[in-house]
Protein backbone atom coordinates (compact mmCIF):
# COMPACT_ATOMS: atom_id res chain seq x y z
CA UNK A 1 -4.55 0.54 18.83
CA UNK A 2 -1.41 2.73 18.09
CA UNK A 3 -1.07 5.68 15.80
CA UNK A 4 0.65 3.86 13.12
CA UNK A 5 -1.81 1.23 12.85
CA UNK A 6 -4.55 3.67 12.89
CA UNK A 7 -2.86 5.47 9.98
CA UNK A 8 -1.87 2.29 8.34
CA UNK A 9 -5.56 1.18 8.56
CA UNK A 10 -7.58 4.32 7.59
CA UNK A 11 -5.20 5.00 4.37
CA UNK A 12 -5.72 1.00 3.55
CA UNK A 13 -9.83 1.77 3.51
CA UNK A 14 -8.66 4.96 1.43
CA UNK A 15 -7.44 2.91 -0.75
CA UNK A 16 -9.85 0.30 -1.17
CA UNK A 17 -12.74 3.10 -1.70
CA UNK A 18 -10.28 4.52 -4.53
CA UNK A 19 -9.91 1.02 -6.20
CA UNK A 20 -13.68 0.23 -5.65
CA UNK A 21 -14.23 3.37 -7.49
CA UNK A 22 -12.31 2.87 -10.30
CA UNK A 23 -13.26 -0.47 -10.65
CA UNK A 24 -16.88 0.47 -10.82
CA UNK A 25 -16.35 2.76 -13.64
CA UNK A 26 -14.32 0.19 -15.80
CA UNK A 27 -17.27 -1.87 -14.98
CA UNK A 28 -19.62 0.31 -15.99
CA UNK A 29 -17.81 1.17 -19.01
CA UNK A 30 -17.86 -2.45 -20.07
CA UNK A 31 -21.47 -2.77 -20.15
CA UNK A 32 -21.98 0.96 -21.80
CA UNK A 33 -19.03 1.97 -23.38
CA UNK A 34 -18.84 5.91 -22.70
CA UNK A 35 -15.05 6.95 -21.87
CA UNK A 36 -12.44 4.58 -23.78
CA UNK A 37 -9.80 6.96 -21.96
CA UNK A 38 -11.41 4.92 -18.62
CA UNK A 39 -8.74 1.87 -19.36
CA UNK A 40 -5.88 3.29 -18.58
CA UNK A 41 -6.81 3.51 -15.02
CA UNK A 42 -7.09 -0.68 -15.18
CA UNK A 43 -3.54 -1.13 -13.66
CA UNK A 44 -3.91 1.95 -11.25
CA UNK A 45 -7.04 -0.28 -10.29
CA UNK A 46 -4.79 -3.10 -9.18
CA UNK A 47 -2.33 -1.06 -8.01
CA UNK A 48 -5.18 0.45 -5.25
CA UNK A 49 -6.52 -3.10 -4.37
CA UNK A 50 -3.74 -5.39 -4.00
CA UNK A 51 -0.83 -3.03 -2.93
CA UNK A 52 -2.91 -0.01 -1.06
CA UNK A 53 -5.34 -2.34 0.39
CA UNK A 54 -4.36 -5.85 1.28
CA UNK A 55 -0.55 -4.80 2.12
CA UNK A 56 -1.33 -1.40 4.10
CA UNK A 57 -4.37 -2.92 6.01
CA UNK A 58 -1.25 -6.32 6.39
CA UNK A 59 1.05 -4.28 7.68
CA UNK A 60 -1.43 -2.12 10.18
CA UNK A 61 -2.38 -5.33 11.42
CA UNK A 62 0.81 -6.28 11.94
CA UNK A 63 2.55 -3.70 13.68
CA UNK A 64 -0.59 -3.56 16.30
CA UNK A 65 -0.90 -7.71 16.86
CA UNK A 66 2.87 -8.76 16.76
CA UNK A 67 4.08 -9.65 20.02
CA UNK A 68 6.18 -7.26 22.36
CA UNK A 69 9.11 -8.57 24.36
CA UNK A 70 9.84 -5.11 26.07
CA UNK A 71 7.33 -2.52 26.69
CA UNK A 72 8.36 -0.59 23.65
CA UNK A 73 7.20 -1.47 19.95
CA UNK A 74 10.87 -2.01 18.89
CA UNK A 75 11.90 0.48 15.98
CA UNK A 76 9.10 2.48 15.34
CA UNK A 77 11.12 4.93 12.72
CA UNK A 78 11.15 1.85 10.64
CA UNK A 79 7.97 1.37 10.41
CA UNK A 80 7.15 5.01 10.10
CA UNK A 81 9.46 4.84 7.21
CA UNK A 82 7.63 1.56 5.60
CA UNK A 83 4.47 3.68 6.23
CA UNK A 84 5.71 6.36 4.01
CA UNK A 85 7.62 4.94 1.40
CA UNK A 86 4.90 2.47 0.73
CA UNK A 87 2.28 5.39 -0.05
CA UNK A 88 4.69 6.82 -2.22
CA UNK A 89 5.24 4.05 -4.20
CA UNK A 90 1.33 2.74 -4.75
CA UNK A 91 0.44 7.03 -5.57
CA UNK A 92 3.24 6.91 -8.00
CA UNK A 93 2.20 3.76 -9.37
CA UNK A 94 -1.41 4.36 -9.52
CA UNK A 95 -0.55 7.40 -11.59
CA UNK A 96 2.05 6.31 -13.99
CA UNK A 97 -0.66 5.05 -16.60
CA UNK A 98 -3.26 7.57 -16.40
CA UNK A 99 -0.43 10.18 -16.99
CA UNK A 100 0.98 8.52 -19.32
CA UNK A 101 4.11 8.40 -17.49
CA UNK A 102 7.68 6.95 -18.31
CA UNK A 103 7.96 3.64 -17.91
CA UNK A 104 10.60 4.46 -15.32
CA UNK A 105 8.10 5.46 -13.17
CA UNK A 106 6.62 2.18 -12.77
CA UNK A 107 10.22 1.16 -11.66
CA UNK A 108 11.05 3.49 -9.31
CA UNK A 109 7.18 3.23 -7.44
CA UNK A 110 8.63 -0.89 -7.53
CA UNK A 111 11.48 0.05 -5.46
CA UNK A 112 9.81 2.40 -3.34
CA UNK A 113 7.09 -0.30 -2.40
CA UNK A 114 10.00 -2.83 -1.68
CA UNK A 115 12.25 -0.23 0.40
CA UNK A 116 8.79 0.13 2.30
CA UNK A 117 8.71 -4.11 2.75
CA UNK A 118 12.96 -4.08 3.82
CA UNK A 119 11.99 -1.14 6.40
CA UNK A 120 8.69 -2.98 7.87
CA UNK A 121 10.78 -6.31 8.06
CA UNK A 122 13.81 -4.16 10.04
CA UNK A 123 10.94 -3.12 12.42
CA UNK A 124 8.86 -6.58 13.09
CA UNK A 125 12.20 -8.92 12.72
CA UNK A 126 13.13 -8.18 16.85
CA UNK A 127 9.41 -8.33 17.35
CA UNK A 128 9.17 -12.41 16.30
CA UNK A 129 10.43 -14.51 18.91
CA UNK A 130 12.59 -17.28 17.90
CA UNK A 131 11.90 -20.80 18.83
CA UNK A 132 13.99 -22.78 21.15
């Protein structure tokens, strides 16, 4: 397995023992209320399991299982660049609410995630062979 996908892969299970976590405490807090504070971690929740998680371990999977015309992996700075700009934006997300943050936050973590999904797609569009 490369590097990238071995990065992409262990930060995904980061994140999905970070939104398990959290997600445990909110549920515990729902059947004995102890830290009302607890609920503004509810959208860093999400932000762990459906952006850290599913779209990390996605693009991991990705980069290791798409198919290679050449020997090379095609633009690997790309996708080192997806790598990076996507952890950005899910940290910055996940801690805009607990913070209590600007609201701008929110936005720019938005258009770091989505610089992170126009990098990725620069790297894997060479990699998908078109059909003839």
């Amino acid at each position: 397995m490369p590097r990238l996908s071995v990065w992409f892969v262990r930060m995904a299970l980061l994140y999905l023992l970070a939104g398990f976590t959290v997600g445990a405490l909110l549920l515990a807090h729902k059947g004995v209320p102890y830290a009302p504070w607890l609920w503004r971690w509810r959208q860093a929740h999400i932000e762990l399991l459906l952006v850290g998680w599913i779209v990390q371990l996605a693009m991991g999977v990705a980069f290791w299982i798409l198919p290679r015309f050449q020997q090379a992996r095609g633009n690997v700075r790309a996708a080192w660049t997806a790598f990076l700009l996507l952890n950005s934006g899910v940290l910055v997300a996940t801690l805009t609410a607990p913070l209590a943050a600007p609201t701008w936050t929110l936005s720019v973590a938005r258009l770091l995630e989505a610089g992170a999904a126009v990098a990725f797609a620069v790297h894997a569009w060479p990699r998908v062979k078109p059909v003839a």
